[in-house]
PDB file of N, CA and C in Angstrom:
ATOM      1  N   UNK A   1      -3.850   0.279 -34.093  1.00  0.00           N
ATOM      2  CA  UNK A   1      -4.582  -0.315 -35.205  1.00  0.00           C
ATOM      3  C   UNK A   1      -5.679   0.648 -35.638  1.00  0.00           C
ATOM      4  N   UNK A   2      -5.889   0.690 -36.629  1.00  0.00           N
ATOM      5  CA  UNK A   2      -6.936   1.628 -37.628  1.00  0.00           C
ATOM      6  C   UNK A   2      -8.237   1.176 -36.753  1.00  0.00           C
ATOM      7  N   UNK A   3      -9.589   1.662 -37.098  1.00  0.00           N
ATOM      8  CA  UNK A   3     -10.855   1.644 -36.985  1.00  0.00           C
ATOM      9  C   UNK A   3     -11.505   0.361 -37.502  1.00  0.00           C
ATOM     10  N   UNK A   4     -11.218  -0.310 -38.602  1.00  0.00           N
ATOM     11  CA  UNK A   4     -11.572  -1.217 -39.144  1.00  0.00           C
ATOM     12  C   UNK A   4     -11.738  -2.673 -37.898  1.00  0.00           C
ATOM     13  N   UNK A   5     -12.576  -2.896 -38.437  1.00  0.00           N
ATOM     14  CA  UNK A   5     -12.576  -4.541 -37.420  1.00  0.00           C
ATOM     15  C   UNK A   5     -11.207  -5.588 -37.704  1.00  0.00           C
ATOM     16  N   UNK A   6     -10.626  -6.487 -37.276  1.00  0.00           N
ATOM     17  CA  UNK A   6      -9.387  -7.130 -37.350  1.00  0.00           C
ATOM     18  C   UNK A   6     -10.598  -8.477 -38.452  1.00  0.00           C
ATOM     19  N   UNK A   7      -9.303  -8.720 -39.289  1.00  0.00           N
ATOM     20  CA  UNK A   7     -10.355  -9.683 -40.015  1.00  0.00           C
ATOM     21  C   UNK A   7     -10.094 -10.897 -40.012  1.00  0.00           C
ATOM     22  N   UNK A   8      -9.771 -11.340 -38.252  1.00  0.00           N
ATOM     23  CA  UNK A   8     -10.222 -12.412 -38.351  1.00  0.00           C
ATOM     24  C   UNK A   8     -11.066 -12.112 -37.040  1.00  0.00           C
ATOM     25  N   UNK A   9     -11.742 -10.946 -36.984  1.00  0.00           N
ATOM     26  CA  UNK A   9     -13.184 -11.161 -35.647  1.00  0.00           C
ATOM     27  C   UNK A   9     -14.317 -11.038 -36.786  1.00  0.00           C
ATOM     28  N   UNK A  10     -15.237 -11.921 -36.450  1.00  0.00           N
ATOM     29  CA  UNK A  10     -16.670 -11.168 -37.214  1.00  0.00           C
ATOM     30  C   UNK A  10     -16.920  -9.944 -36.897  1.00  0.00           C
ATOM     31  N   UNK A  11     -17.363  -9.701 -38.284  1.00  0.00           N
ATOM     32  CA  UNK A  11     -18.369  -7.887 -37.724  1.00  0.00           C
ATOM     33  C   UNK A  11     -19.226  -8.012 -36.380  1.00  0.00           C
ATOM     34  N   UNK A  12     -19.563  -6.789 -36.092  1.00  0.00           N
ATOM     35  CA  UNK A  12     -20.521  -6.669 -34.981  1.00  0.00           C
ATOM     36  C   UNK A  12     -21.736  -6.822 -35.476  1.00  0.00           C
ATOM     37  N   UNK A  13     -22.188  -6.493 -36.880  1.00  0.00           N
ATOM     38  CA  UNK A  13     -23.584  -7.078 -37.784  1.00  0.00           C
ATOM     39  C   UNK A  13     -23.292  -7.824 -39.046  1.00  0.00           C
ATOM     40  N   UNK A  14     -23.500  -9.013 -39.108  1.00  0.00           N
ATOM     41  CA  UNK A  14     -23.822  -9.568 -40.026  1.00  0.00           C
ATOM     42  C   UNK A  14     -24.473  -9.289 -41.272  1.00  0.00           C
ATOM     43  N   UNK A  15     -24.244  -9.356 -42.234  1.00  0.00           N
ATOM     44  CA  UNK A  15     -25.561  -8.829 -43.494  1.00  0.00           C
ATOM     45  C   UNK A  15     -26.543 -10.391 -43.203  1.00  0.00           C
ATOM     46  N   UNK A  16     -26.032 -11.194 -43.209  1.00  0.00           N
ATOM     47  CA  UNK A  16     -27.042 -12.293 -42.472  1.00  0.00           C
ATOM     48  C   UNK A  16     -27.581 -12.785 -41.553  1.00  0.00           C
ATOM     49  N   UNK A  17     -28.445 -12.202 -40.840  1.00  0.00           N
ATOM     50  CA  UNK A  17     -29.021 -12.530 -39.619  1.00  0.00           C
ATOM     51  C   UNK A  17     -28.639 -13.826 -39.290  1.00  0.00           C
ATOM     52  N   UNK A  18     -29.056 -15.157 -39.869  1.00  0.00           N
ATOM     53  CA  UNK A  18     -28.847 -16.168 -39.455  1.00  0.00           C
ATOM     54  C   UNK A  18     -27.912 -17.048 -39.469  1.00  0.00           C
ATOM     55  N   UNK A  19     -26.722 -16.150 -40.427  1.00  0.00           N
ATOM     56  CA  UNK A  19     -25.755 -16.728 -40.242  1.00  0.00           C
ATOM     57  C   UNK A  19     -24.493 -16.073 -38.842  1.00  0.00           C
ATOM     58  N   UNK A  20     -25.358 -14.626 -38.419  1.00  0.00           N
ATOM     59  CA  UNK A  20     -24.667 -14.283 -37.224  1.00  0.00           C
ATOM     60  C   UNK A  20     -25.302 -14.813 -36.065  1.00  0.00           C
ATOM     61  N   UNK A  21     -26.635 -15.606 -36.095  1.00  0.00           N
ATOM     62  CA  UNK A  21     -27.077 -16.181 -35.154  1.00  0.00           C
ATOM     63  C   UNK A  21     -26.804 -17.697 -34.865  1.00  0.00           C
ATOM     64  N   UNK A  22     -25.891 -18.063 -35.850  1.00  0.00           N
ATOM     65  CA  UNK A  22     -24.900 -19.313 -35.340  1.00  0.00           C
ATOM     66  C   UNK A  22     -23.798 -19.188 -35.329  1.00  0.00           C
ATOM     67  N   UNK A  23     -23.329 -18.450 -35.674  1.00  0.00           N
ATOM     68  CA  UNK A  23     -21.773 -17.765 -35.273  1.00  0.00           C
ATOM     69  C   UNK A  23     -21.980 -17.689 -33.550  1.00  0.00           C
ATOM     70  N   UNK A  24     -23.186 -17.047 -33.239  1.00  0.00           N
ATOM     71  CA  UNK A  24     -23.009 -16.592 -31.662  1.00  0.00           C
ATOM     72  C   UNK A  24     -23.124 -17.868 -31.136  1.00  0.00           C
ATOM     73  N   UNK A  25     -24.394 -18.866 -31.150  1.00  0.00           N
ATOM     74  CA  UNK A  25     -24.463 -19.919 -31.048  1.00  0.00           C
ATOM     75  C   UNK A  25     -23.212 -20.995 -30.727  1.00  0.00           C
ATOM     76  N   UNK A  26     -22.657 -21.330 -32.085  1.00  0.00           N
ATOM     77  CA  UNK A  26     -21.038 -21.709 -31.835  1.00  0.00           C
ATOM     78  C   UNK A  26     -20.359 -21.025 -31.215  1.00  0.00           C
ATOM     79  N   UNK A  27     -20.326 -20.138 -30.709  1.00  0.00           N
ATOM     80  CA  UNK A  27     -19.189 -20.117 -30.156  1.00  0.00           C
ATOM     81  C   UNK A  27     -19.384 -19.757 -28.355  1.00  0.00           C
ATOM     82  N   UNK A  28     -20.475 -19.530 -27.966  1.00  0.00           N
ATOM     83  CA  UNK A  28     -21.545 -19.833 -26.536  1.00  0.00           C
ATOM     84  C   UNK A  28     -21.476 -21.322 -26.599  1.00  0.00           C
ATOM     85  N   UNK A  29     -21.744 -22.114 -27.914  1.00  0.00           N
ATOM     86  CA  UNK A  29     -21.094 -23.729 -27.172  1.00  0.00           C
ATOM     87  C   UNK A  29     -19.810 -24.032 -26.613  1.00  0.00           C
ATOM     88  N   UNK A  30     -18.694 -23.133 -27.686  1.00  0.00           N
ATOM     89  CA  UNK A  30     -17.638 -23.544 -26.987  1.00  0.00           C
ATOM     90  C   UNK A  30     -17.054 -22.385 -26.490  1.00  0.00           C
ATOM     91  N   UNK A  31     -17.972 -21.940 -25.847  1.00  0.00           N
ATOM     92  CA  UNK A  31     -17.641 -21.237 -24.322  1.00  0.00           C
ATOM     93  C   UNK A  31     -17.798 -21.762 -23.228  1.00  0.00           C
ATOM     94  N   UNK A  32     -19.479 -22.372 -23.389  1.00  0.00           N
ATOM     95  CA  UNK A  32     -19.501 -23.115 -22.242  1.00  0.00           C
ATOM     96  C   UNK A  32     -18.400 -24.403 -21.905  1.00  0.00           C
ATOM     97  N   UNK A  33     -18.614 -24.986 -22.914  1.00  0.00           N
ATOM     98  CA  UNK A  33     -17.254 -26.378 -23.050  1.00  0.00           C
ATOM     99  C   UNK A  33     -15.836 -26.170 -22.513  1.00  0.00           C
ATOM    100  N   UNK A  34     -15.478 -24.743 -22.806  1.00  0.00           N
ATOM    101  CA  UNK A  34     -13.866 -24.157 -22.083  1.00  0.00           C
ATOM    102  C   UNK A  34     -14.294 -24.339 -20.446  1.00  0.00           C
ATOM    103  N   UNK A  35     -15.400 -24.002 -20.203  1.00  0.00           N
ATOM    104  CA  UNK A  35     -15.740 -23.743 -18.932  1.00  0.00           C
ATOM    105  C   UNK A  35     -15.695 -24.179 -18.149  1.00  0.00           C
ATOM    106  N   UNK A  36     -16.468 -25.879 -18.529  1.00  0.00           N
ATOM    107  CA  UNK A  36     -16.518 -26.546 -18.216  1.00  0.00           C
ATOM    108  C   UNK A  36     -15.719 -27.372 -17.939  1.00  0.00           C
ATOM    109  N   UNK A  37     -14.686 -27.293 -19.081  1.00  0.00           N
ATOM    110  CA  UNK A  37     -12.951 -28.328 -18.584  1.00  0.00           C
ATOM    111  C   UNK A  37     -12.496 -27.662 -17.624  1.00  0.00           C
ATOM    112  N   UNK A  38     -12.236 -25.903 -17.791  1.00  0.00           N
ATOM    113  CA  UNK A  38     -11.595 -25.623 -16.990  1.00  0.00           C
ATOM    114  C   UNK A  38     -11.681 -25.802 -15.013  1.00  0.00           C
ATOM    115  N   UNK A  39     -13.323 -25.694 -15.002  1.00  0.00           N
ATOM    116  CA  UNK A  39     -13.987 -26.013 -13.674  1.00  0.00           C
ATOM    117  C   UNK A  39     -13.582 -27.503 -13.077  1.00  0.00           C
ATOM    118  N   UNK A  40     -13.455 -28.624 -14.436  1.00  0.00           N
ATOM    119  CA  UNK A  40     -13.241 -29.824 -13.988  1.00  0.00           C
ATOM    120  C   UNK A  40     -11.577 -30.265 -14.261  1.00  0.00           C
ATOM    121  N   UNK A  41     -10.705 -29.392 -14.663  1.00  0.00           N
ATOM    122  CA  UNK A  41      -9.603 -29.474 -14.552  1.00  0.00           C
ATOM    123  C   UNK A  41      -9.118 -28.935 -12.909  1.00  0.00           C
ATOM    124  N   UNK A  42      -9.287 -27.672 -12.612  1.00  0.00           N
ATOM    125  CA  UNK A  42      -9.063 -27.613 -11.291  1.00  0.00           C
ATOM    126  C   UNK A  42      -9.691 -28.184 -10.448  1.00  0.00           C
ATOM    127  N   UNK A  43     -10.820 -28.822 -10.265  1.00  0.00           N
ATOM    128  CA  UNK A  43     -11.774 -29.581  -9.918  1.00  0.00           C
ATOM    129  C   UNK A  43     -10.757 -31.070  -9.251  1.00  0.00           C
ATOM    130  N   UNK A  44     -10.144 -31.425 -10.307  1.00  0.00           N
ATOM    131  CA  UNK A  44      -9.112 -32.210 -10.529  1.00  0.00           C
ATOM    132  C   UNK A  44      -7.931 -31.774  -9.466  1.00  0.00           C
ATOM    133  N   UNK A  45      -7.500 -31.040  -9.359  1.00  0.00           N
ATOM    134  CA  UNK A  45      -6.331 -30.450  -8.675  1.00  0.00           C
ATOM    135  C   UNK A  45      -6.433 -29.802  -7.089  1.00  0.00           C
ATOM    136  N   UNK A  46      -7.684 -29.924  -6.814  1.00  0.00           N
ATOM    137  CA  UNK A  46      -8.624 -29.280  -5.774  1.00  0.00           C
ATOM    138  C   UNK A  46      -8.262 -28.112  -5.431  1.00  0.00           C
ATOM    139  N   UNK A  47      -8.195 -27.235  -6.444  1.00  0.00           N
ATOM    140  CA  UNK A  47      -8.401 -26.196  -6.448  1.00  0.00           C
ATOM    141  C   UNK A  47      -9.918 -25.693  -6.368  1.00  0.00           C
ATOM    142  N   UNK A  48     -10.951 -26.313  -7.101  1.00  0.00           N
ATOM    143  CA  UNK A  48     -12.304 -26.005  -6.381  1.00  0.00           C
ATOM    144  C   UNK A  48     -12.974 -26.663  -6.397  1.00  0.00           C
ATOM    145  N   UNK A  49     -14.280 -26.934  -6.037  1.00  0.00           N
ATOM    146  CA  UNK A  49     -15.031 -28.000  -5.730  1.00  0.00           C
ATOM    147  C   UNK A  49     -16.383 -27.263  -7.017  1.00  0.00           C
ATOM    148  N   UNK A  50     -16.176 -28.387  -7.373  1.00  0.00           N
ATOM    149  CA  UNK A  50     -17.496 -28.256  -8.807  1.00  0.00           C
ATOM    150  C   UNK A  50     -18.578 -27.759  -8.656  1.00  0.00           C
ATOM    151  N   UNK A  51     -19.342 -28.778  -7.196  1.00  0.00           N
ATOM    152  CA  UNK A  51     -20.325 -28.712  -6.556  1.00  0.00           C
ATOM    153  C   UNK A  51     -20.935 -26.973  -6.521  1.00  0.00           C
ATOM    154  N   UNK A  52     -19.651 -26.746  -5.212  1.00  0.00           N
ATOM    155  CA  UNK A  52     -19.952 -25.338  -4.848  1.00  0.00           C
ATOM    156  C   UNK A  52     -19.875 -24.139  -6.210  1.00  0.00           C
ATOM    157  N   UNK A  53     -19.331 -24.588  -7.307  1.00  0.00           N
ATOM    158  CA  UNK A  53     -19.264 -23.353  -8.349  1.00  0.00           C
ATOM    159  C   UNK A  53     -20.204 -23.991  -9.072  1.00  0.00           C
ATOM    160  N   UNK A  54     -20.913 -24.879  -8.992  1.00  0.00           N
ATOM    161  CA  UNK A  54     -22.455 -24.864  -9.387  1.00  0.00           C
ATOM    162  C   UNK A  54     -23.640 -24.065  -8.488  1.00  0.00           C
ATOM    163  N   UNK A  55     -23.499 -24.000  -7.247  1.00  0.00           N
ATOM    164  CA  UNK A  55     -24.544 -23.363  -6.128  1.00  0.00           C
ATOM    165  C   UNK A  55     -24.322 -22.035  -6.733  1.00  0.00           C
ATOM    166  N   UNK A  56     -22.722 -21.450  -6.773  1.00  0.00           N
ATOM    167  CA  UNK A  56     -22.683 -20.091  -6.825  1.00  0.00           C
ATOM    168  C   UNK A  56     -23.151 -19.685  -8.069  1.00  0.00           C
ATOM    169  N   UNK A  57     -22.914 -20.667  -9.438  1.00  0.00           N
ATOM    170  CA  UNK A  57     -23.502 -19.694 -10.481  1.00  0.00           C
ATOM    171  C   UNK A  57     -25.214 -19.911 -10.334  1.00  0.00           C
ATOM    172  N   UNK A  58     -25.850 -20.874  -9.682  1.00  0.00           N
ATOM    173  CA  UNK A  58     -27.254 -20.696  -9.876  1.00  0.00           C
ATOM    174  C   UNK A  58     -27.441 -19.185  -8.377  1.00  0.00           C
ATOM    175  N   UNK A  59     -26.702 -19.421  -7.470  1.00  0.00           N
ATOM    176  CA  UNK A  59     -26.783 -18.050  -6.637  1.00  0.00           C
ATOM    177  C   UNK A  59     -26.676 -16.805  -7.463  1.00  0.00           C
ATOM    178  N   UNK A  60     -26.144 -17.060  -8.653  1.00  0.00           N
ATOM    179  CA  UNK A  60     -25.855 -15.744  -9.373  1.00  0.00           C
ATOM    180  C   UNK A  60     -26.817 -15.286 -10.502  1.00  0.00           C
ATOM    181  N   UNK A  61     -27.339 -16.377 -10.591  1.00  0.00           N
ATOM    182  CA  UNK A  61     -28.539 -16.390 -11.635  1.00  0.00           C
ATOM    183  C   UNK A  61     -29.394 -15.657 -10.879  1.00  0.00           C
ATOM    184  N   UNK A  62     -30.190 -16.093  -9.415  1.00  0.00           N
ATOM    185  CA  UNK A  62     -30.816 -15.907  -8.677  1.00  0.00           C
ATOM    186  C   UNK A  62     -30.588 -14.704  -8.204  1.00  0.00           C
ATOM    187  N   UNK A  63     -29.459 -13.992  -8.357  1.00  0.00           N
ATOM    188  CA  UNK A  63     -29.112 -12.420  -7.825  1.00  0.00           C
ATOM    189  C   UNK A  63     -29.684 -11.714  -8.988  1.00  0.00           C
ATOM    190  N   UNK A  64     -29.249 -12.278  -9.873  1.00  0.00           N
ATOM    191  CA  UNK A  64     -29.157 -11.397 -11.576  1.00  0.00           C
ATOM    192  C   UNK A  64     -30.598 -11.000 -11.912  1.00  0.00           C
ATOM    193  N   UNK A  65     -31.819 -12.000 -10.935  1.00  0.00           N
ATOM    194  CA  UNK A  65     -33.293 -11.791 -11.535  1.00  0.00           C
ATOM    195  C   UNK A  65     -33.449 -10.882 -10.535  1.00  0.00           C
ATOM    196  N   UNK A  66     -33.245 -11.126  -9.521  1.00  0.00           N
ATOM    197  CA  UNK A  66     -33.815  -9.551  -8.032  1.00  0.00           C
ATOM    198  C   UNK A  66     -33.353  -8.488  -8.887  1.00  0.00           C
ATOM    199  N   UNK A  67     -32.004  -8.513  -9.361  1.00  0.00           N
ATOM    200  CA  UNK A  67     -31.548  -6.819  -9.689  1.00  0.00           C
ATOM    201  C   UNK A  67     -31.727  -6.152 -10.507  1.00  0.00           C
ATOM    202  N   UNK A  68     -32.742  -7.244 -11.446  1.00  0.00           N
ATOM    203  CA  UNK A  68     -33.142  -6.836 -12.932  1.00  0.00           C
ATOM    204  C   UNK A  68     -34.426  -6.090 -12.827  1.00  0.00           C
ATOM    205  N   UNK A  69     -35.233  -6.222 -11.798  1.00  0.00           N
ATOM    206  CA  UNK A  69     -36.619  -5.824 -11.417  1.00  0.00           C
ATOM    207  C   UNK A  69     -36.355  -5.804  -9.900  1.00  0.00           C
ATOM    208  N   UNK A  70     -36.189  -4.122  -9.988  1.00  0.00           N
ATOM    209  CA  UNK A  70     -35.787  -3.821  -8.253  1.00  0.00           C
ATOM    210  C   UNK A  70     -37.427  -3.587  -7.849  1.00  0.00           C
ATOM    211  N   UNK A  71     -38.432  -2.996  -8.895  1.00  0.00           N
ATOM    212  CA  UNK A  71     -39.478  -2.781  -7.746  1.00  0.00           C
ATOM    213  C   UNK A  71     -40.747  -3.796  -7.849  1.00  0.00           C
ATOM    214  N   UNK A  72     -40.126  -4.648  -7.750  1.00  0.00           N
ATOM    215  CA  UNK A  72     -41.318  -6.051  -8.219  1.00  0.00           C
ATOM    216  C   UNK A  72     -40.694  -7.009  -7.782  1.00  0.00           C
ATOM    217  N   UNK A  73     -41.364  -7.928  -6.611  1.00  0.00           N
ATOM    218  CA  UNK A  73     -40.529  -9.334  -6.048  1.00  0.00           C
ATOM    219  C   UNK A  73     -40.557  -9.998  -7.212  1.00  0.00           C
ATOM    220  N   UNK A  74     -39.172 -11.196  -6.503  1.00  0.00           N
ATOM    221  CA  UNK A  74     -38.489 -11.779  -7.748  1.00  0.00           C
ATOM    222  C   UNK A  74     -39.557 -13.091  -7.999  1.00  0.00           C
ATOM    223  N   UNK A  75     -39.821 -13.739  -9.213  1.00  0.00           N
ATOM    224  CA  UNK A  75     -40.333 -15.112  -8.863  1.00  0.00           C
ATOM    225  C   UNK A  75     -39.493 -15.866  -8.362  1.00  0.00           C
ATOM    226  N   UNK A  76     -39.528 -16.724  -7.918  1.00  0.00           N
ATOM    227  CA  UNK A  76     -39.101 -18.364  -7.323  1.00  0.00           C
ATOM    228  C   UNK A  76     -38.394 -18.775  -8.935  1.00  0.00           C
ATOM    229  N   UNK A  77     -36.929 -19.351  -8.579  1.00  0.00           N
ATOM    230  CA  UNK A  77     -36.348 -19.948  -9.949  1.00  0.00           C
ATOM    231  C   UNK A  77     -36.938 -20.864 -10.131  1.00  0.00           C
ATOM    232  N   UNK A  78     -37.441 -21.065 -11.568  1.00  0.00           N
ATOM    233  CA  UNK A  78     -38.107 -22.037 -12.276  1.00  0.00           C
ATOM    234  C   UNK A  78     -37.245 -23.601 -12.021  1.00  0.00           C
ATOM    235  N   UNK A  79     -36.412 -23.243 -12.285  1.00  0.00           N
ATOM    236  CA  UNK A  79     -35.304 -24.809 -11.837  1.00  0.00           C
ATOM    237  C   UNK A  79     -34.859 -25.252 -10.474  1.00  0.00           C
ATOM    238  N   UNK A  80     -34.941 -26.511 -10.539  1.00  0.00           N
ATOM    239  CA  UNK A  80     -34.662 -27.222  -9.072  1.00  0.00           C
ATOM    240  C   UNK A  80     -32.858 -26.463  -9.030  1.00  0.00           C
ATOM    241  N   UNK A  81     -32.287 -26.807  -7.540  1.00  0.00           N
ATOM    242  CA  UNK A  81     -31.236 -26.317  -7.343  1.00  0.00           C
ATOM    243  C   UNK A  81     -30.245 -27.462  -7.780  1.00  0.00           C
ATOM    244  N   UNK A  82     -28.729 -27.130  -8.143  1.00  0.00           N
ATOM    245  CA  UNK A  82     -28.153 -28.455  -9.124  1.00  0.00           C
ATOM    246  C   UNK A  82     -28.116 -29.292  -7.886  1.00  0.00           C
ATOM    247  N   UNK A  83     -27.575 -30.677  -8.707  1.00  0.00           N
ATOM    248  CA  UNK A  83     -27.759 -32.076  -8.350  1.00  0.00           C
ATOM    249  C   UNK A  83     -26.506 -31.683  -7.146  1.00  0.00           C
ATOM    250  N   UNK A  84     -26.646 -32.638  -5.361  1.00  0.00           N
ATOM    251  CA  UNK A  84     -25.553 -31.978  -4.568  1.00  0.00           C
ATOM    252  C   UNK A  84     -25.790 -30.583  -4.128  1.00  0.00           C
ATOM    253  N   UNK A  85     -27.171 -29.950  -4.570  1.00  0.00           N
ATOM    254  CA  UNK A  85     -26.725 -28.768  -3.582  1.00  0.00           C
ATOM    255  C   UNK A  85     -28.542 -28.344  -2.699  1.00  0.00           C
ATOM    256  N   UNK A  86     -28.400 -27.634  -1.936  1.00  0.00           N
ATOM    257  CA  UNK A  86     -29.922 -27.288  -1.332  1.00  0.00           C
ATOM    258  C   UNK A  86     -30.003 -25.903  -1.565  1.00  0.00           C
ATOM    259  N   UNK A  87     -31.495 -25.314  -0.968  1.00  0.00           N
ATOM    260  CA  UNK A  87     -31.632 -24.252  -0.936  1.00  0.00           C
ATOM    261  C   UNK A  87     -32.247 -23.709   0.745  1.00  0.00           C
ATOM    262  N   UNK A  88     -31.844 -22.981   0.690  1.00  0.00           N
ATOM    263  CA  UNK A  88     -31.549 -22.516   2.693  1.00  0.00           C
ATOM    264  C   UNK A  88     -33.242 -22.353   2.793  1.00  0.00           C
ATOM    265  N   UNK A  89     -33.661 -23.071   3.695  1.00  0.00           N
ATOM    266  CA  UNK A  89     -35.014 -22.409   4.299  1.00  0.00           C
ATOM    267  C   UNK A  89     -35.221 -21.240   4.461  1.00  0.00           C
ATOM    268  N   UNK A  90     -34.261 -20.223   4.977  1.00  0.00           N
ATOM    269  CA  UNK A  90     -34.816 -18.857   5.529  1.00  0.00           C
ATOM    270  C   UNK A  90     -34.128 -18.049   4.032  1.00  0.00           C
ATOM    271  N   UNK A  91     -33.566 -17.969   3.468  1.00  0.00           N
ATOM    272  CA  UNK A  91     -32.918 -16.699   2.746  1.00  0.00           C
ATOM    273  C   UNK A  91     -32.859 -17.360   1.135  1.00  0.00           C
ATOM    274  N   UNK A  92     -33.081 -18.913   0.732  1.00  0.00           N
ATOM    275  CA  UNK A  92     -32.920 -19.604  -0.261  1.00  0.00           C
ATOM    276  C   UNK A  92     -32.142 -19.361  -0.848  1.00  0.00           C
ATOM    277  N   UNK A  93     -30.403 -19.151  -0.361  1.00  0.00           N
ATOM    278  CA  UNK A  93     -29.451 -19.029  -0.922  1.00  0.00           C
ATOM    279  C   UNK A  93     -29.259 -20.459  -1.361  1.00  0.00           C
ATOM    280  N   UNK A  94     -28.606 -20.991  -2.501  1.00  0.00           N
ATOM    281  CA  UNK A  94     -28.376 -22.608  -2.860  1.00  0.00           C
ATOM    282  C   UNK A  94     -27.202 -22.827  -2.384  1.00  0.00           C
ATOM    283  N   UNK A  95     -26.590 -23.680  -1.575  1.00  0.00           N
ATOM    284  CA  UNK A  95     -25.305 -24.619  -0.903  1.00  0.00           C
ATOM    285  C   UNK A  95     -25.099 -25.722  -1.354  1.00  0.00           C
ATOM    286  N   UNK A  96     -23.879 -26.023  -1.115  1.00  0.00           N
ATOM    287  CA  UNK A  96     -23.572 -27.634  -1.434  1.00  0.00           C
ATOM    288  C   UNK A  96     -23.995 -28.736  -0.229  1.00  0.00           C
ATOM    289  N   UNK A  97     -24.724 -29.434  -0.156  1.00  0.00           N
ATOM    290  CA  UNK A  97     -25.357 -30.086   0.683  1.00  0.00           C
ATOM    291  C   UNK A  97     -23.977 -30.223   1.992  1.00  0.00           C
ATOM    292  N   UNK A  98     -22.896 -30.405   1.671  1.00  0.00           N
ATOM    293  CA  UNK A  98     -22.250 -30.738   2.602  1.00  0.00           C
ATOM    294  C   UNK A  98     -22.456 -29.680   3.302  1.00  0.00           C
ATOM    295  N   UNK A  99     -22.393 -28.654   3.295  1.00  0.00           N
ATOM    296  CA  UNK A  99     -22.278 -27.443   3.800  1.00  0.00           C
ATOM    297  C   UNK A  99     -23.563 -26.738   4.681  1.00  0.00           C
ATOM    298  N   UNK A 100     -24.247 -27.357   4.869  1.00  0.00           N
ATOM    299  CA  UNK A 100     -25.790 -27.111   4.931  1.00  0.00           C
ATOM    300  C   UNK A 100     -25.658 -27.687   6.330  1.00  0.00           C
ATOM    301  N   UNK A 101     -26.609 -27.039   7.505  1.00  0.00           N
ATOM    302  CA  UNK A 101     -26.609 -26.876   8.749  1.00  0.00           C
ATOM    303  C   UNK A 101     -28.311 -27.641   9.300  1.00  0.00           C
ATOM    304  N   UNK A 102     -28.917 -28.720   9.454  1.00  0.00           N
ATOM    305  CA  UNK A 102     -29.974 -29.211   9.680  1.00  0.00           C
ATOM    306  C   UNK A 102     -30.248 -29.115  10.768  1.00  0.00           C
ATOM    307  N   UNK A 103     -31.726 -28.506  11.058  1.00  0.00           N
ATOM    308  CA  UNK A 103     -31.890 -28.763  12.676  1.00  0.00           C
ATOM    309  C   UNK A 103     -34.045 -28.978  12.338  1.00  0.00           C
ATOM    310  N   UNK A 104     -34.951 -28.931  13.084  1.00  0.00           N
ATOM    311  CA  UNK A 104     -36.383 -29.218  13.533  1.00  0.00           C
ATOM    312  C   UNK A 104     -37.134 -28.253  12.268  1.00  0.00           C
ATOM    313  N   UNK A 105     -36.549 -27.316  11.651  1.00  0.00           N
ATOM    314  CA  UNK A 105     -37.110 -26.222  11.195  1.00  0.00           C
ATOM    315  C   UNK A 105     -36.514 -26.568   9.470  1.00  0.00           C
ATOM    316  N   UNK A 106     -36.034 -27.511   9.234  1.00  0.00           N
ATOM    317  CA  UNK A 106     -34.941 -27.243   7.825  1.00  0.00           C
ATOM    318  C   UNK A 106     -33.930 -27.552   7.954  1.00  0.00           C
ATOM    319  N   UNK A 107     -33.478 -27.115   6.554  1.00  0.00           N
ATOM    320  CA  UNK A 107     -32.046 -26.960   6.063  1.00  0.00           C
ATOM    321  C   UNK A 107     -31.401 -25.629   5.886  1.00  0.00           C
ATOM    322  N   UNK A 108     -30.185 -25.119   6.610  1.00  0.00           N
ATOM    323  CA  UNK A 108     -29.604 -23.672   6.339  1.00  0.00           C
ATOM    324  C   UNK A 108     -28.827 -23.680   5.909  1.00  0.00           C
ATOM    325  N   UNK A 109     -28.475 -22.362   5.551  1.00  0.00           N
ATOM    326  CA  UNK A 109     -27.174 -22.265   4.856  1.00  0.00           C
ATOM    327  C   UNK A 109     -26.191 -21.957   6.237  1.00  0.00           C
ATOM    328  N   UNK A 110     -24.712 -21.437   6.038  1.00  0.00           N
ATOM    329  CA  UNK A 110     -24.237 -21.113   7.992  1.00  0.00           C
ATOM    330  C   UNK A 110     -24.511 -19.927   8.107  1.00  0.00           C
ATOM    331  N   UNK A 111     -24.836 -18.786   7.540  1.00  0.00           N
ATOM    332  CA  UNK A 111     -25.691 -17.137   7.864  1.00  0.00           C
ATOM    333  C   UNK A 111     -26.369 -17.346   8.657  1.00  0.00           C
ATOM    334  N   UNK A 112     -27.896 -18.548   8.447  1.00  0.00           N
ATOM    335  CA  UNK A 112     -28.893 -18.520   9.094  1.00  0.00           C
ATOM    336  C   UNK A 112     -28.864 -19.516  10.311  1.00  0.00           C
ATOM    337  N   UNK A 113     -28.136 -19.807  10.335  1.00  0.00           N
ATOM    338  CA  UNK A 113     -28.297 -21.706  11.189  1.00  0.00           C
ATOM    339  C   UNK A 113     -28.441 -20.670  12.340  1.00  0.00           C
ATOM    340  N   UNK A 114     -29.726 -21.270  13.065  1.00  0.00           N
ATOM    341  CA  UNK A 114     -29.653 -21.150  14.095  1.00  0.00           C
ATOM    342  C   UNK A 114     -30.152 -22.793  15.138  1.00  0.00           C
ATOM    343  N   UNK A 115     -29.128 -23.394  16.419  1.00  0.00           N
ATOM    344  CA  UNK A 115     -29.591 -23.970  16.887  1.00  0.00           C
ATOM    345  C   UNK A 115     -31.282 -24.186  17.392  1.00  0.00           C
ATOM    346  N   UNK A 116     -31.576 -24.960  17.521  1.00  0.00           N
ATOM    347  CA  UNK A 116     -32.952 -25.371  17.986  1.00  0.00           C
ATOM    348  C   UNK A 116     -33.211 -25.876  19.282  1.00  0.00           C
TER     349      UNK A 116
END
């Protein structure tokens, strides 16, 4: 195919700012929305557990801010951890509560559990 953009993708710039800033908009909604069936379609099939691919994308959020600013500690995520999951006392990785190891000291994730 030639150089030209295919015409049915939008350009990469808009002559209208704000009409390329709901183009992106729409279609980050229904990105997330694919996402979301798809998580709760296999979800459905137990192929995965919702729960845990909620811990991992806020685990991934939580990676994404350390690596963005390597020489400056990270803040503490502004948001509680999702509904169903904890955050490990020693390393604050987020788990699905089932998964979480309790003893005198907290809640762990299984890296850290150590008996008491």
């Amino acid at each position: 195919m030639s150089d030209e953009a295919k015409p049915s993708e939008p350009a990469l710039f808009e002559e209208d700012p704000k009409a390329e800033l709901a183009s992106l908009r729409a279609e980050l909604r229904e990105t997330r929305e694919l996402l979301r069936e798809l998580v709760a379609m296999l979800g459905e099939r137990g192929l995965v557990d919702p729960v845990e691919v909620r811990a991992r994308l806020a685990n991934a959020r939580r990676q994404g801010h350390t690596d963005a600013h390597p020489y400056r500690a990270a803040a503490p995520p502004a948001e509680p951890p999702p509904a169903g999951t904890v955050a490990c006392a020693k390393c604050g990785t987020i788990v699905p509560e089932r998964k979480v190891f309790t003893n005198a000291n907290g809640r762990f994730c299984r890296d850290c559990f150590e008996p008491a």
